[in-house]
Protein backbone atom coordinates (compact mmCIF):
# COMPACT_ATOMS: atom_id res chain seq x y z
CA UNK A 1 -45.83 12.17 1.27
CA UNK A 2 -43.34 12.54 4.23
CA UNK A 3 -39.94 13.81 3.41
CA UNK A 4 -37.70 11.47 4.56
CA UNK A 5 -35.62 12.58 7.82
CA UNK A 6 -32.31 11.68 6.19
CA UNK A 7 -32.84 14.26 3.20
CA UNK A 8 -31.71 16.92 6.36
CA UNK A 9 -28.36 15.11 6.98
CA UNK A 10 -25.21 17.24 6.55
CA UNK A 11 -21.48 16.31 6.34
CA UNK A 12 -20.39 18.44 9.29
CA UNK A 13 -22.81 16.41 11.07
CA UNK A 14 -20.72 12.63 9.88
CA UNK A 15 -17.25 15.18 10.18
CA UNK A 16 -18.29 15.57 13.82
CA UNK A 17 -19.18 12.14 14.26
CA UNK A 18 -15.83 10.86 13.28
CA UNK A 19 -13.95 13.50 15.00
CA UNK A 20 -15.47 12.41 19.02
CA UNK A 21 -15.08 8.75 18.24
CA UNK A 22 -10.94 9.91 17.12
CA UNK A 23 -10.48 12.39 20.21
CA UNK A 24 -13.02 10.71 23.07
CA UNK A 25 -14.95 13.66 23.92
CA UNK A 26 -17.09 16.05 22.87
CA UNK A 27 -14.79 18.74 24.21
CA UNK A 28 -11.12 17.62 22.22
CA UNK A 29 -13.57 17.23 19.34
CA UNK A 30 -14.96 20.77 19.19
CA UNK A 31 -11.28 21.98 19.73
CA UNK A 32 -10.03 20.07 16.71
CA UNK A 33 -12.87 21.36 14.43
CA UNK A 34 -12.82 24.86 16.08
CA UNK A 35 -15.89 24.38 17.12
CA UNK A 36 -17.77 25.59 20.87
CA UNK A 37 -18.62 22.08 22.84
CA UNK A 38 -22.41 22.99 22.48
CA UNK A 39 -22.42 23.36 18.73
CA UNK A 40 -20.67 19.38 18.85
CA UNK A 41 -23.68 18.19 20.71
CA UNK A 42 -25.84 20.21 18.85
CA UNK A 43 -24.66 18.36 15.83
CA UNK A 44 -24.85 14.85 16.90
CA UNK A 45 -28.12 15.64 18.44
CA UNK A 46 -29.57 16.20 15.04
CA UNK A 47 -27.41 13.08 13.90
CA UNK A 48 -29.42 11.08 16.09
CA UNK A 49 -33.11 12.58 15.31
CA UNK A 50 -32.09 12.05 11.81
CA UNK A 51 -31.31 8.82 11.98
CA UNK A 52 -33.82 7.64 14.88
CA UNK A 53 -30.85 5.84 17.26
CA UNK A 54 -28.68 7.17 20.09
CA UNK A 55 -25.32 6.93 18.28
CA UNK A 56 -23.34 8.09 21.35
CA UNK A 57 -23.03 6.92 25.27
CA UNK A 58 -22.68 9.15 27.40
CA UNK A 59 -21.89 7.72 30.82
CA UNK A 60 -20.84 11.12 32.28
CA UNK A 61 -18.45 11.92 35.14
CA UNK A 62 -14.82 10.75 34.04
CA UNK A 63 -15.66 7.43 32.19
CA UNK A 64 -14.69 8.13 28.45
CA UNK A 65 -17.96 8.43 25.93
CA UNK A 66 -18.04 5.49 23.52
CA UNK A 67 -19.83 5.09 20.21
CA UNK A 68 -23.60 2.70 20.13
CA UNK A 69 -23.13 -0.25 17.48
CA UNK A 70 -25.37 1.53 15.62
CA UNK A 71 -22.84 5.20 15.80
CA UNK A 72 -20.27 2.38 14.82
CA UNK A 73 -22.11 1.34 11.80
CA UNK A 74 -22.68 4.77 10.62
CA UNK A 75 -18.70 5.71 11.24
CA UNK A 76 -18.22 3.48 9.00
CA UNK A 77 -20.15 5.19 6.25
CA UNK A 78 -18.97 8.53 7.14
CA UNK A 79 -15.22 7.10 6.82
CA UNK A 80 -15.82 6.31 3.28
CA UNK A 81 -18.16 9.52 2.58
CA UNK A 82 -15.05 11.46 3.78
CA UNK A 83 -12.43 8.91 1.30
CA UNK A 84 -15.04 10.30 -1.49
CA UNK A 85 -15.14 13.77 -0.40
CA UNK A 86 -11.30 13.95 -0.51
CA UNK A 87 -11.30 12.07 -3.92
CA UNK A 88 -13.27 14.77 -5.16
CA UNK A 89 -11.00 17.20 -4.51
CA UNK A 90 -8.17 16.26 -5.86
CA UNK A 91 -9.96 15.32 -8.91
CA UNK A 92 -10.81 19.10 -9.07
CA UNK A 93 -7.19 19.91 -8.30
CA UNK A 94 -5.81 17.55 -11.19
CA UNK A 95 -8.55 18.97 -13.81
CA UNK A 96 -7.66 22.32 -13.01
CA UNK A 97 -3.70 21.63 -13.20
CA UNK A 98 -4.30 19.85 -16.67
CA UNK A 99 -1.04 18.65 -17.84
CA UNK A 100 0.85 20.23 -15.36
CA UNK A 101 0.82 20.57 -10.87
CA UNK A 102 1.36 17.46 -9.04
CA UNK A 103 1.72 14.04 -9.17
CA UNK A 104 1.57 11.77 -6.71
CA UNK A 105 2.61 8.10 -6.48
CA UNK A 106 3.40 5.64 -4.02
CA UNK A 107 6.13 3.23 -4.58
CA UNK A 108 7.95 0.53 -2.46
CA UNK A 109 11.53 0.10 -1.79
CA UNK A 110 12.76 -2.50 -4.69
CA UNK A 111 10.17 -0.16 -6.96
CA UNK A 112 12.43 2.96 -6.10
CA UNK A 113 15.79 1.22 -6.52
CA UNK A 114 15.31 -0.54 -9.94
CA UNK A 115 12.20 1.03 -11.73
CA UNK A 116 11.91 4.99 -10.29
CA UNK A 117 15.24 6.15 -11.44
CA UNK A 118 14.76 5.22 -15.09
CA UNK A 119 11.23 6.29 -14.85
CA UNK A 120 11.65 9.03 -13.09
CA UNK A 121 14.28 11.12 -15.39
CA UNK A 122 12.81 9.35 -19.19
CA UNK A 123 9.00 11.55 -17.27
CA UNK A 124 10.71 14.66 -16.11
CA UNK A 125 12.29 15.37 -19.91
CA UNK A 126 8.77 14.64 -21.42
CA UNK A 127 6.60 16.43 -18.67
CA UNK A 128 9.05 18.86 -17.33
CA UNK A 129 5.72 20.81 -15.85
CA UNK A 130 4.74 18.21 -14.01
CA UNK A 131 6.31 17.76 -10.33
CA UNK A 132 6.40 13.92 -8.93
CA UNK A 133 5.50 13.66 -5.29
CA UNK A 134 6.45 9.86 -3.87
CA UNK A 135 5.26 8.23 -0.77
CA UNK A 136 7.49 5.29 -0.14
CA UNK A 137 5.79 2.45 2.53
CA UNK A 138 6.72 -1.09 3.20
CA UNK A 139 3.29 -1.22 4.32
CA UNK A 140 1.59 -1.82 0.82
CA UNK A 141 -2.47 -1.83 2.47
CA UNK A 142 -1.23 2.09 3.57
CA UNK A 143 -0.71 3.05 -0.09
CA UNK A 144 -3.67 1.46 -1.16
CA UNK A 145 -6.06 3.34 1.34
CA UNK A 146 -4.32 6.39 -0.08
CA UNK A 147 -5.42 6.29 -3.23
CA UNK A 148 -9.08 5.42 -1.68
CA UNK A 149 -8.83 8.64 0.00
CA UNK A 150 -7.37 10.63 -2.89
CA UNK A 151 -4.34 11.63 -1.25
CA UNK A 152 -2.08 9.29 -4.06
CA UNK A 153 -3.34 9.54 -7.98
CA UNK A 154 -1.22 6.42 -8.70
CA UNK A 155 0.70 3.64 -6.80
CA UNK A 156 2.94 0.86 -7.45
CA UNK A 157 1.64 -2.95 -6.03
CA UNK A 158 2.04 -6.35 -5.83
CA UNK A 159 -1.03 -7.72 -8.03
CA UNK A 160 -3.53 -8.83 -7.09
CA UNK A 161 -5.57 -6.03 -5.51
CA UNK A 162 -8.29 -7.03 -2.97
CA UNK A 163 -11.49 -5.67 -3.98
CA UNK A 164 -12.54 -2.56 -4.33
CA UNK A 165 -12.67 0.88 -6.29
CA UNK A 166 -9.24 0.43 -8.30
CA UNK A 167 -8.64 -0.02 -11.58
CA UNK A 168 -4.47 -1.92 -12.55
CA UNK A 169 -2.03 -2.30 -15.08
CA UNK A 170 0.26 -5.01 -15.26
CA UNK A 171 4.20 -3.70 -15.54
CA UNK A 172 6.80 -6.49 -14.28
CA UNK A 173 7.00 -9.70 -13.40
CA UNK A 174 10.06 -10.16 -11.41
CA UNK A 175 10.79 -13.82 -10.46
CA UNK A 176 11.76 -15.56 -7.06
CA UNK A 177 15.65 -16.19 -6.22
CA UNK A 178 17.02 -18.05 -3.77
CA UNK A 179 20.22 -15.73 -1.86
CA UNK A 180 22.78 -17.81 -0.46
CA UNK A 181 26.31 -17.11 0.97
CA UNK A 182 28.85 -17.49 -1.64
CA UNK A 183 30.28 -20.64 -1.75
CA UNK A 184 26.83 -22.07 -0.21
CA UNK A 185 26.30 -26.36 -1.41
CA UNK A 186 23.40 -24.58 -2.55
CA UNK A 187 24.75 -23.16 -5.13
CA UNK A 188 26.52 -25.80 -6.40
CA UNK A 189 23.42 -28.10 -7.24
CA UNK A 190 23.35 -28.74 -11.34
CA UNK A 191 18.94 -27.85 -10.33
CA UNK A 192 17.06 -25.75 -8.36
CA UNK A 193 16.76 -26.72 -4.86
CA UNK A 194 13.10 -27.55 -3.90
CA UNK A 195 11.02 -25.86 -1.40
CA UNK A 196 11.73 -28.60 0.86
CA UNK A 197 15.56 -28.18 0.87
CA UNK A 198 15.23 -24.54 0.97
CA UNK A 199 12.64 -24.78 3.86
CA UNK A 200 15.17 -27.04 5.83
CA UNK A 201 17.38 -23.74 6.02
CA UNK A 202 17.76 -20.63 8.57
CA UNK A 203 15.84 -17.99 6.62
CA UNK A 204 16.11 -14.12 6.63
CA UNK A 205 13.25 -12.78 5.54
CA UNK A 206 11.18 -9.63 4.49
CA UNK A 207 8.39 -8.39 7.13
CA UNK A 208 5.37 -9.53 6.17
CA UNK A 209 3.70 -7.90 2.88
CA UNK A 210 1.84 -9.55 -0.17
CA UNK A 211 4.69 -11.16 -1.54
CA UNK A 212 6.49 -12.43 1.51
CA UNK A 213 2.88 -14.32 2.18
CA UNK A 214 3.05 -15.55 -1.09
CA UNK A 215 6.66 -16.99 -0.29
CA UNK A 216 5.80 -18.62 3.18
CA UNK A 217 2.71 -20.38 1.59
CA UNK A 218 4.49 -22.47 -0.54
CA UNK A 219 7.66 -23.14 1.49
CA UNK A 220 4.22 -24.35 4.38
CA UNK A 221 2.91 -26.44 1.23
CA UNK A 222 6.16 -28.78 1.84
CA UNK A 223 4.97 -30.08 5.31
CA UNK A 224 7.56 -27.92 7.40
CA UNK A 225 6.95 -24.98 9.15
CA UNK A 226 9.89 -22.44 8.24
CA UNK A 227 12.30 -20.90 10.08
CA UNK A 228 12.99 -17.26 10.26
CA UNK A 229 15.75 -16.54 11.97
CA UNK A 230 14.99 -12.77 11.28
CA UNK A 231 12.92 -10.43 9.07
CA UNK A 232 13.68 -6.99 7.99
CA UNK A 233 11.88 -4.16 5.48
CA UNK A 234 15.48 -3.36 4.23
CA UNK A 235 16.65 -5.03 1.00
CA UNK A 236 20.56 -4.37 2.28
CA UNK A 237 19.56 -5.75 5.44
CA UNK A 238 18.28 -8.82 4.47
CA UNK A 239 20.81 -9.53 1.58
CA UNK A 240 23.71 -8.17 4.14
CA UNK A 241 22.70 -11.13 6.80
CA UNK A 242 22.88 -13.68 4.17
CA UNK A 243 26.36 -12.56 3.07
CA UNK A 244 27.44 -12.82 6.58
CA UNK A 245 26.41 -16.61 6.90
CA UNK A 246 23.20 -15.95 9.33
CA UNK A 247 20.88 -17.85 7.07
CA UNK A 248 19.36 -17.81 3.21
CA UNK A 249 16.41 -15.85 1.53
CA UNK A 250 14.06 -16.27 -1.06
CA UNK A 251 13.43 -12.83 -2.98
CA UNK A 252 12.34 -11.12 -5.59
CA UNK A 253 14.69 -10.51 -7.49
CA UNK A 254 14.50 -6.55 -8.04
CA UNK A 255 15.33 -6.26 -4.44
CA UNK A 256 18.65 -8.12 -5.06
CA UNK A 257 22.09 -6.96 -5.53
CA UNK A 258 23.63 -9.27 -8.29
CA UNK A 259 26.79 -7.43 -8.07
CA UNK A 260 27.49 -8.57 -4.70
CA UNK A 261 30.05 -10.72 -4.23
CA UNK A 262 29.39 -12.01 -0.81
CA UNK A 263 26.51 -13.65 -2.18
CA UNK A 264 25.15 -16.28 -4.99
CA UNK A 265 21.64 -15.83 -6.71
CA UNK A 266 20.46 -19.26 -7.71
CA UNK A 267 17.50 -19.24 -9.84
CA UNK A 268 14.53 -21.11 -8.70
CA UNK A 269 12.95 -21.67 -12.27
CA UNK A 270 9.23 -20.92 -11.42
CA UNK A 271 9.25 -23.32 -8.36
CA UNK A 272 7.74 -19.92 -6.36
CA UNK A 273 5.64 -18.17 -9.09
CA UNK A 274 6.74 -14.20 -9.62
CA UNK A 275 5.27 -11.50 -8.32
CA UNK A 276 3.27 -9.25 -9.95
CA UNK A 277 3.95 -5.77 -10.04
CA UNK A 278 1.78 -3.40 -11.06
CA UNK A 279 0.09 0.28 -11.25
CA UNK A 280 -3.34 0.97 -9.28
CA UNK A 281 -5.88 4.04 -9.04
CA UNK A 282 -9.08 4.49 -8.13
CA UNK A 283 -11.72 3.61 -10.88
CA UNK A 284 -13.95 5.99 -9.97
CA UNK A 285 -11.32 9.07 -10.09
CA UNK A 286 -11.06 11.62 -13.13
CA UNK A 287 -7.53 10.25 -14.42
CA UNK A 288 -5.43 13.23 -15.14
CA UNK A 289 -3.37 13.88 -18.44
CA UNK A 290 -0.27 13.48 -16.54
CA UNK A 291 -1.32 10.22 -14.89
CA UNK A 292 -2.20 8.89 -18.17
CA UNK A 293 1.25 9.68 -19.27
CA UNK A 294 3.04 8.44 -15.86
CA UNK A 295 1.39 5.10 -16.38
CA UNK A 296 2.40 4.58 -20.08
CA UNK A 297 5.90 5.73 -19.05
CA UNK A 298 6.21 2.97 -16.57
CA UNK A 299 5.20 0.26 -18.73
CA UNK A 300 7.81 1.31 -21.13
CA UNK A 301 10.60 0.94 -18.73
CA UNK A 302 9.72 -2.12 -17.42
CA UNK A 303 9.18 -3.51 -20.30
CA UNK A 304 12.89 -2.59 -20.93
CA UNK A 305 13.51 -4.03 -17.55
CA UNK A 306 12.45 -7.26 -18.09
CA UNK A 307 14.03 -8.00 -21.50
CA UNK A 308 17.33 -6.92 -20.03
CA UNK A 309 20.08 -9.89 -19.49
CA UNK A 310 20.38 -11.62 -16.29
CA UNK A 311 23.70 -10.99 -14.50
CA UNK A 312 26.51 -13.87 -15.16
């Protein structure tokens, strides 16, 4: 029986790979990876006679080298060999730290104002050997792809997740609120205004993420396109516009201020359904004692969270 040719195939050989299609050349890629040029095309050489197509062009003088559809193809496999590889390792790194080393967890801004402060301290006095390492992005897909690559154990997300290798947990749902300037006719109504009304107004808004989409959908569903008059990834921003009279916002409400008094909060009643925050890992990861405890300590608190009183 003939071995098959891709029995022979080596990780430095998908590392290199990925490295020329990120730097353009052979040369910045053998620099990166400390490597001489000739041991690069040495590499990809055997790439290629183990996988029977040219993966590279090489047009040669000062044109830039460019990858086949078939090196393409393959990148794409090594990308998500090397999202396993790096998995791996911190699985290996969280098994050997048991219940203690690091923790890591990505979080969002509303999720660090309202839920990470409680959480945070109620953790530390239970798991004082543990040490919390947050990454904090308004870009939620970039926290997501983290825990992919095994650079976060945990993160915090609107639900639901798109598909993949995650596992959730359902912690908070935290309804929409329409933000007006105090003394707005708006907040005066004896109901909710309807996405019509609301849609009729200048809006400040949130950059888009999960739960703005989920926002601008329905406000669409009324016939009328809406009107952003700006867009920000700062809570304070956006509720500080409204205050001043520039226009009116429909938020979560975690990412309000309640105490502020240039402002009303009318509740919409479920005309916007809440979002859906939750906890997501990767499935396939070894979940560390620490995780395990992280996770139950956040559905704890928000719990809490939710039963608490609305403001006056």
């Amino acid at each position: 029986m003939k071995p098959d040719r891709w029995l022979g195939l080596d990780l430095r050989h998908l590392v290199a790979l990925k490295t020329i299609a990120d730097e353009g050349s052979f040369g910045r890629a053998a620099e990166r990876l400390g490597y001489t040029q000739s041991a690069i095309s040495q590499q990809i050489a055997t790439l290629e006679r183990i996988v029977g197509l040219r993966l590279i062009e090489r047009p040669g003088g000062p044109r830039p080298i460019s990858l086949t559809e078939a090196g393409r193809i393959l990148l794409r496999h090594a990308e998500a060999i090397e999202a396993r590889i790096l998995a791996a390792k911190a699985d290996m790194s969280a098994l050997e730290a048991g219940d203690a080393g690091r923790l890591r967890v990505g979080t969002f801004q509303s999720v660090g104002t309202r839920v990470l402060p409680t959480l945070l301290r109620r953790f530390s006095e239970d798991h004082p050997g543990v040490e919390i390492v947050l990454r904090e992005s308004a870009d939620e897909v970039e926290l997501l792809e983290m825990v992919e690559r095994g650079e976060l154990d945990l993160t915090f997300w609107t639900l639901p997740v798109p598909a993949g290798p995650y596992d959730t947990v359902e912690l908070l749902r935290d309804p929409y609120v329409l933000v007006v300037p105090a003394g707005s006719p708006l907040a005066e109504l004896r109901r909710p205004p309807t996405l019509k009304e609301i849609a009729l107004q200048p809006l400040v808004g949130f950059s888009r993420c999960n739960a703005m989409d989920e926002v601008e959908s329905h406000l669409e569903s009324t016939g009328r396109t809406p009107n952003f008059v700006f867009r920000s990834d700062n809570n304070g921003t956006v509720q500080g516009l409204v205050g001043a009279g520039v226009g009116v916002s429909v938020a979560p409400l975690l990412t309000v201020d309640e105490d502020d008094e240039s402002v009303a909060v009318v509740d919409l009643q479920g005309r916007i359904p809440p979002r859906v925050i939750g906890l997501v890992w990767h499935r396939d990861r070894h979940r560390s004692p620490a995780a395990e405890a992280f996770a139950k300590t956040a559905i704890a608190v928000c719990r809490e969270l939710a039963r608490e009183p609305a403001a006056a």
